[in-house]
Structures are given as structure tokens and as C-alpha cells.
Protein backbone atom coordinates (compact mmCIF):
# COMPACT_ATOMS: atom_id res chain seq x y z
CA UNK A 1 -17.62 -1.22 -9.46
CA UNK A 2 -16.83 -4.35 -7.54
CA UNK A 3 -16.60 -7.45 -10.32
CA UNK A 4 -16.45 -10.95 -8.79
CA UNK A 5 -14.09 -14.08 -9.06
CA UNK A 6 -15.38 -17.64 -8.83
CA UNK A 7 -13.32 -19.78 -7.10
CA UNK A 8 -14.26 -23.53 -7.52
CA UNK A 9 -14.70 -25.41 -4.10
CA UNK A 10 -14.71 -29.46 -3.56
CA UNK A 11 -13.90 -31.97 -0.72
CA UNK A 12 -10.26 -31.87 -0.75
CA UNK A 13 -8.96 -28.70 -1.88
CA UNK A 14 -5.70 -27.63 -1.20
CA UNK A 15 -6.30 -24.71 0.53
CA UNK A 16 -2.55 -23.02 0.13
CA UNK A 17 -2.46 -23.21 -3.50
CA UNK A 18 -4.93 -20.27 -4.17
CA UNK A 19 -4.55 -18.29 -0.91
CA UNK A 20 -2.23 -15.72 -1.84
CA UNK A 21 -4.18 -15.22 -5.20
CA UNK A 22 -7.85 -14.61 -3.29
CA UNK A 23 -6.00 -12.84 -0.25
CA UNK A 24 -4.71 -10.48 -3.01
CA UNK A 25 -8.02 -9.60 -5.19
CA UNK A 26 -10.07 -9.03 -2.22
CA UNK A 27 -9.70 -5.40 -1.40
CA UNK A 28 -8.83 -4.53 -5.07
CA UNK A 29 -12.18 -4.00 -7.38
CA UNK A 30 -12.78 -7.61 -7.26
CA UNK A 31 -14.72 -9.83 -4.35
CA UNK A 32 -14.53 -13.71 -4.11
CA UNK A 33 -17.61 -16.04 -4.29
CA UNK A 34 -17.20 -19.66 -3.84
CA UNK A 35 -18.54 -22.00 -6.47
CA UNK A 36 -19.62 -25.73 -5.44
CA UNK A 37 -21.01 -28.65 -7.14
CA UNK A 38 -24.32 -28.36 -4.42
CA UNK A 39 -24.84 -25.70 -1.66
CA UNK A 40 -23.13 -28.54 0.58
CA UNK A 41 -20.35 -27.93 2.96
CA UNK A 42 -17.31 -28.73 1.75
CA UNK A 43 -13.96 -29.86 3.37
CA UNK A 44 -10.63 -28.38 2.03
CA UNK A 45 -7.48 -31.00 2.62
CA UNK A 46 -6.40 -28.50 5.48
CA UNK A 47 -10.11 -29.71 7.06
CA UNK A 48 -11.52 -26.10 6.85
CA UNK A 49 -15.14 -26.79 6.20
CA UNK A 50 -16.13 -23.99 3.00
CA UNK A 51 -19.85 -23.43 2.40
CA UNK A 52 -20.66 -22.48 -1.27
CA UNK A 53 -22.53 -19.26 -2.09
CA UNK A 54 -23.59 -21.01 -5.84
CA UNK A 55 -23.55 -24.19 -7.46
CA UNK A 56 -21.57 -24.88 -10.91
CA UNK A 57 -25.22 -24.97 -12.55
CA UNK A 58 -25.68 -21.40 -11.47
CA UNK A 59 -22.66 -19.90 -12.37
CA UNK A 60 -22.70 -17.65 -15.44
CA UNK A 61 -19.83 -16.56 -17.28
CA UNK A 62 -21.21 -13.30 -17.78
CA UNK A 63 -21.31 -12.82 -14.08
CA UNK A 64 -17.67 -13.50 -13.60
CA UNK A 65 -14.35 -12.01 -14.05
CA UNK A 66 -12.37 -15.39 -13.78
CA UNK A 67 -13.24 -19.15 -12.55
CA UNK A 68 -10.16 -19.99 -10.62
CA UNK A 69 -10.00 -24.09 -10.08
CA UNK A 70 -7.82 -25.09 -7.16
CA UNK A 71 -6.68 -28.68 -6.88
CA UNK A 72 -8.07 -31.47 -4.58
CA UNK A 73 -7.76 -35.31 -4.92
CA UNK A 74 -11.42 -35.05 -6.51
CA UNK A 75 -9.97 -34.46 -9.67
CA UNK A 76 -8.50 -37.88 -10.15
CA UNK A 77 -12.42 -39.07 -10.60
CA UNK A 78 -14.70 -36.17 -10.70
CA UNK A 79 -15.24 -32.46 -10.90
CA UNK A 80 -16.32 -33.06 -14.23
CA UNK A 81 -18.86 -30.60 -14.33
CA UNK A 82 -16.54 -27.44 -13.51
CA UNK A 83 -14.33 -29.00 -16.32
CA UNK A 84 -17.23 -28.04 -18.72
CA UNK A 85 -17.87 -24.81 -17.19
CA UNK A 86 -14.31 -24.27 -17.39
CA UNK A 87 -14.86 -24.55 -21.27
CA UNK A 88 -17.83 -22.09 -21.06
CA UNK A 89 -16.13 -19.31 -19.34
CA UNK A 90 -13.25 -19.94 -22.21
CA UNK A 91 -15.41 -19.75 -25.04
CA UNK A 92 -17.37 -16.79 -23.74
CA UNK A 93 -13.84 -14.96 -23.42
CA UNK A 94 -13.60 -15.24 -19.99
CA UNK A 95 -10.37 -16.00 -18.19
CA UNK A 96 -9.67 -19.31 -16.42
CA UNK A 97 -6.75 -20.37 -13.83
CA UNK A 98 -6.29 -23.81 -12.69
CA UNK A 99 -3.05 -25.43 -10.41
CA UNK A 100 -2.59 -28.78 -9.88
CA UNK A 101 -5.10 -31.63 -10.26
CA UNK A 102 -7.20 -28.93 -11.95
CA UNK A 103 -5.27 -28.94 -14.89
CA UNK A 104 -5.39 -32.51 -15.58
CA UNK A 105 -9.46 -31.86 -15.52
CA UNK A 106 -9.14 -29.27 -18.12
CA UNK A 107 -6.77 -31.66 -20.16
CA UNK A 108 -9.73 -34.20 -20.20
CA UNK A 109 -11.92 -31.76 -21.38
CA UNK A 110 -9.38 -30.79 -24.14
CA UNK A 111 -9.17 -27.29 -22.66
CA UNK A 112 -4.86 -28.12 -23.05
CA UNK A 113 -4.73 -29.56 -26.62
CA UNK A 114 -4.01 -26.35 -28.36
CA UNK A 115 -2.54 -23.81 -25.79
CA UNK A 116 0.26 -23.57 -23.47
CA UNK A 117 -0.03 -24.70 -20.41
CA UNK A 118 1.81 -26.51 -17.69
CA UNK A 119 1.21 -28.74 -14.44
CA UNK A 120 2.74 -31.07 -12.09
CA UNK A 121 4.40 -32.58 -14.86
CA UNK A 122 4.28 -34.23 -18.15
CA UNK A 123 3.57 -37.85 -17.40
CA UNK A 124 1.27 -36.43 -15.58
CA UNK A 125 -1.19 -34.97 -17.95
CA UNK A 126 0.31 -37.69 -20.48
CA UNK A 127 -1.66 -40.19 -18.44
CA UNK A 128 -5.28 -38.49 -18.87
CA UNK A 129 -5.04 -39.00 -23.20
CA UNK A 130 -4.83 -35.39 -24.10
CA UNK A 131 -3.56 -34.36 -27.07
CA UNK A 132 -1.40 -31.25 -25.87
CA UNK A 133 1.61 -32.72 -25.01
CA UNK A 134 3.90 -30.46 -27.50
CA UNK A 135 2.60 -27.53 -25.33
CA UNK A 136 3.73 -28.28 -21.82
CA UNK A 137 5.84 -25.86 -20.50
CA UNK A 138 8.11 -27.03 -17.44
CA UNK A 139 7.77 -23.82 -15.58
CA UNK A 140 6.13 -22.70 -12.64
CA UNK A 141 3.42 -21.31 -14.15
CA UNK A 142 2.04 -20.35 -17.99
CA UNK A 143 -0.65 -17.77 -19.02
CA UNK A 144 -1.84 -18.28 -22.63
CA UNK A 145 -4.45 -15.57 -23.36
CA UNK A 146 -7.59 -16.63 -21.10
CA UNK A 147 -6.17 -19.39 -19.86
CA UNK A 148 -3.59 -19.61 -16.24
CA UNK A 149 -2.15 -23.31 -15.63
CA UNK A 150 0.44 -24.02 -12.77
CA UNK A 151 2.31 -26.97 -10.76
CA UNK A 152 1.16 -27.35 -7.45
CA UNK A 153 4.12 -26.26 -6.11
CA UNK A 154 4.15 -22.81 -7.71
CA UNK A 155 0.92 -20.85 -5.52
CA UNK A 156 2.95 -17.79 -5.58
CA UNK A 157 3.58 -17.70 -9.16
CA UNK A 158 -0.03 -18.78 -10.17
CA UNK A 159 -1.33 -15.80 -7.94
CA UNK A 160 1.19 -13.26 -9.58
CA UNK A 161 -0.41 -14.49 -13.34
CA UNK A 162 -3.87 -14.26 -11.87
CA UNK A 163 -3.08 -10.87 -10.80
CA UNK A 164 -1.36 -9.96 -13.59
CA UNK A 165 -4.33 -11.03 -15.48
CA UNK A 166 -6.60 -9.02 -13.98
CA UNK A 167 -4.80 -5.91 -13.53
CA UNK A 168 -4.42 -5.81 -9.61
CA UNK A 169 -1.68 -4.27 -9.74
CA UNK A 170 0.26 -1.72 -12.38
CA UNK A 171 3.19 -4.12 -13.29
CA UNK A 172 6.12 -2.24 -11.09
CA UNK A 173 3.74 -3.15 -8.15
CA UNK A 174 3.34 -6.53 -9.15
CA UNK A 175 6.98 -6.95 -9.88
CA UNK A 176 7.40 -5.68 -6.02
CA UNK A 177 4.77 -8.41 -4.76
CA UNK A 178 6.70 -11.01 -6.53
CA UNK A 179 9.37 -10.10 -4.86
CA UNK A 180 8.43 -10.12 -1.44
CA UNK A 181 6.07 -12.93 -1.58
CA UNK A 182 7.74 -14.97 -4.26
CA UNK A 183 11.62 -14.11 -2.97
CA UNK A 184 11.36 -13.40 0.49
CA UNK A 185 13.01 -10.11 -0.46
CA UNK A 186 11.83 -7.77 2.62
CA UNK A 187 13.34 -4.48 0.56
CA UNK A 188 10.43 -4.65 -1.47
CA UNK A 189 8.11 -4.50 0.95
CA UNK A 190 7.68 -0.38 0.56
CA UNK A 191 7.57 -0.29 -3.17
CA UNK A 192 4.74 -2.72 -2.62
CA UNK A 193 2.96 -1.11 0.21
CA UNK A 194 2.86 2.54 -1.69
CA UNK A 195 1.95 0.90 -5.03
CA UNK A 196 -0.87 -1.26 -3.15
CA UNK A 197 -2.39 1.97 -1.91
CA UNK A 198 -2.04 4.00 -5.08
């Protein structure tokens, strides 16, 4: 049975830091629906324009098998109301992944004040008041039961914890995607290609 990811859309997305992770789901038992604030077009930072299939008032956690929250510039003033559905899908158990700007939304909604997470860096979350500070992790990218944080310079890694989280892959697989698309290490490109269609 096919479940489906929510990925949040909004004028100035950057497009490259979830690629690899929707690329990778779709394919697998999952299918991608984009989320936006209206039905709108939207227009991603690369200047692809994006057309929502739901709005944010629409979108049930129940329905979903993650929210995945890309960042855009829009996060520096808005996108408060996938913020609070971020908090939904957390308290109804279901998982969350942000990158980027996105994180410093969920740190505003106090999603950050008592798990690990990480981001573009500490000042940078310092500056929206959260309260989380003693859990930042300067890494590429943290998973902390439901919830995925990464720096916006780590799309690979936040795809392999996405993945990870919902069991794309058996591990040795995933291990073998890391490498290739994480390393650049061409050798693993069989292990990966046999284990994709197992």
C-alpha cells in the first residue's frame, strides 16, 4: 500500500535541499504530495513554479507518513502556519524533517527546546529566542525520534535520515546510497542498484 509524504512548498524554496530525499521515496511504497499555504503557484529559489495538491489547513497527520519542510527565505517572516502543523504531526507521533530556514521555524514554535537537533548554526537559531540551545548538534544532520533537523548544506545527509526513517532501504542498502551519493564512491553503485531492486 502506497503511504504518502507531505512536502511543504512556499515562494522561495530551495529546491536542491530535498531533491535527493523525494527522488528517493518515490518508487519505494511512498508517493509525494505537495503541501502549500493556498492552492497558489508557488516559485522555488531555482524559479520552478510548484502548484500545491493541498493547503496546510487540509493536511492531516493521519494522512501522512512524514511532513518534510524545506527551506526558503519565507521563513525569516512567515510560514508560521506549517510551524504549527509541524507540532501536530509531532504530537500525533508522526515524523517531521526540516533543513535550513525550516528549523529556525520549528525553534519558534519550541519544536527544538527539548530534543536534538541541528541547523545552519548556533547563532543562528540563538537569534529566534529558543530555549534549546544545549541541544544543538554541529553535524550535518540529527534524527531525534520523530524529529529530522539539518544545515542547509547537508541535502544528502538529511535525505539518508529521512530514508532511514522511513525504512526505504534495509540499512546495508542505505549505507551503499550514502556512499555513492554522499561520497562520490562509484564502487557502490552495484551494492546499491541490487539492494534498490530487492
Amino acid at each position: 500500500m502506497t503511504e504518502i509524504v507531505h512536502v511543504a512548498v512556499y515562494d522561495t524554496l530551495a529546491d536542491w535541499e530535498v531533491g535527493h530525499a523525494i527522488a528517493h521515496l518515490r518508487g519505494a511504497r511512498y508517493d509525494v504530495r505537495t503541501v502549500g499555504e493556498s492552492l497558489d503557484p508557488v516559485t522555488t529559489a531555482g524559479g520552478m513554479r510548484v502548484l500545491p495538491d493541498l493547503t496546510v489547513a487540509d493536511l492531516d497527520p493521519a494522512g501522512s507518513a512524514m511532513l518534510i519542510l524545506p527551506g526558503a527565505y519565507t521563513w525569516e517572516e512567515g510560514n508560521h502556519a506549517f510551524g504549527r502543523k509541524a507540532r501536530r504531526f509531532l504530537e500525533a507521533g508522526v515524523p517531521v524533517a526540516a533543513i535550513c530556514g525550516a528549523t529556525a521555524g520549528l525553534a519558534r514554535e519550541g519544536l527544538l527546546d527539548d530534543r536534538d537537533h541541528t541547523s545552519s548554526a548556533p547563532e543562528y537559531l540563538a537569534a529566534t529566542g529558543y530555549a534549546g540551545a544545549a541541544r544543538y548538534q554541529d553535524v550535518p544532520a540529527v534524527t531525534d525520534g520523530d524529529l529530522i533537523t539539518a544545515s542547509p548544506v547537508a541535502p544528502v545527509e538529511f535525505a539518508r535520515e529521512v530514508l532511514a526513517r522511513l525504512g526505504v532501504y534495509e540499512p546495508k542498502v542505505l549505507h551503499a546510497w550514502y556512499r555513492l551519493f554522499g561520497e562520490q564512491d562509484a564502487s557502490a553503485y552495484p551494492e546499491f542498484a541490487a539492494g534498490a531492486q530487492a
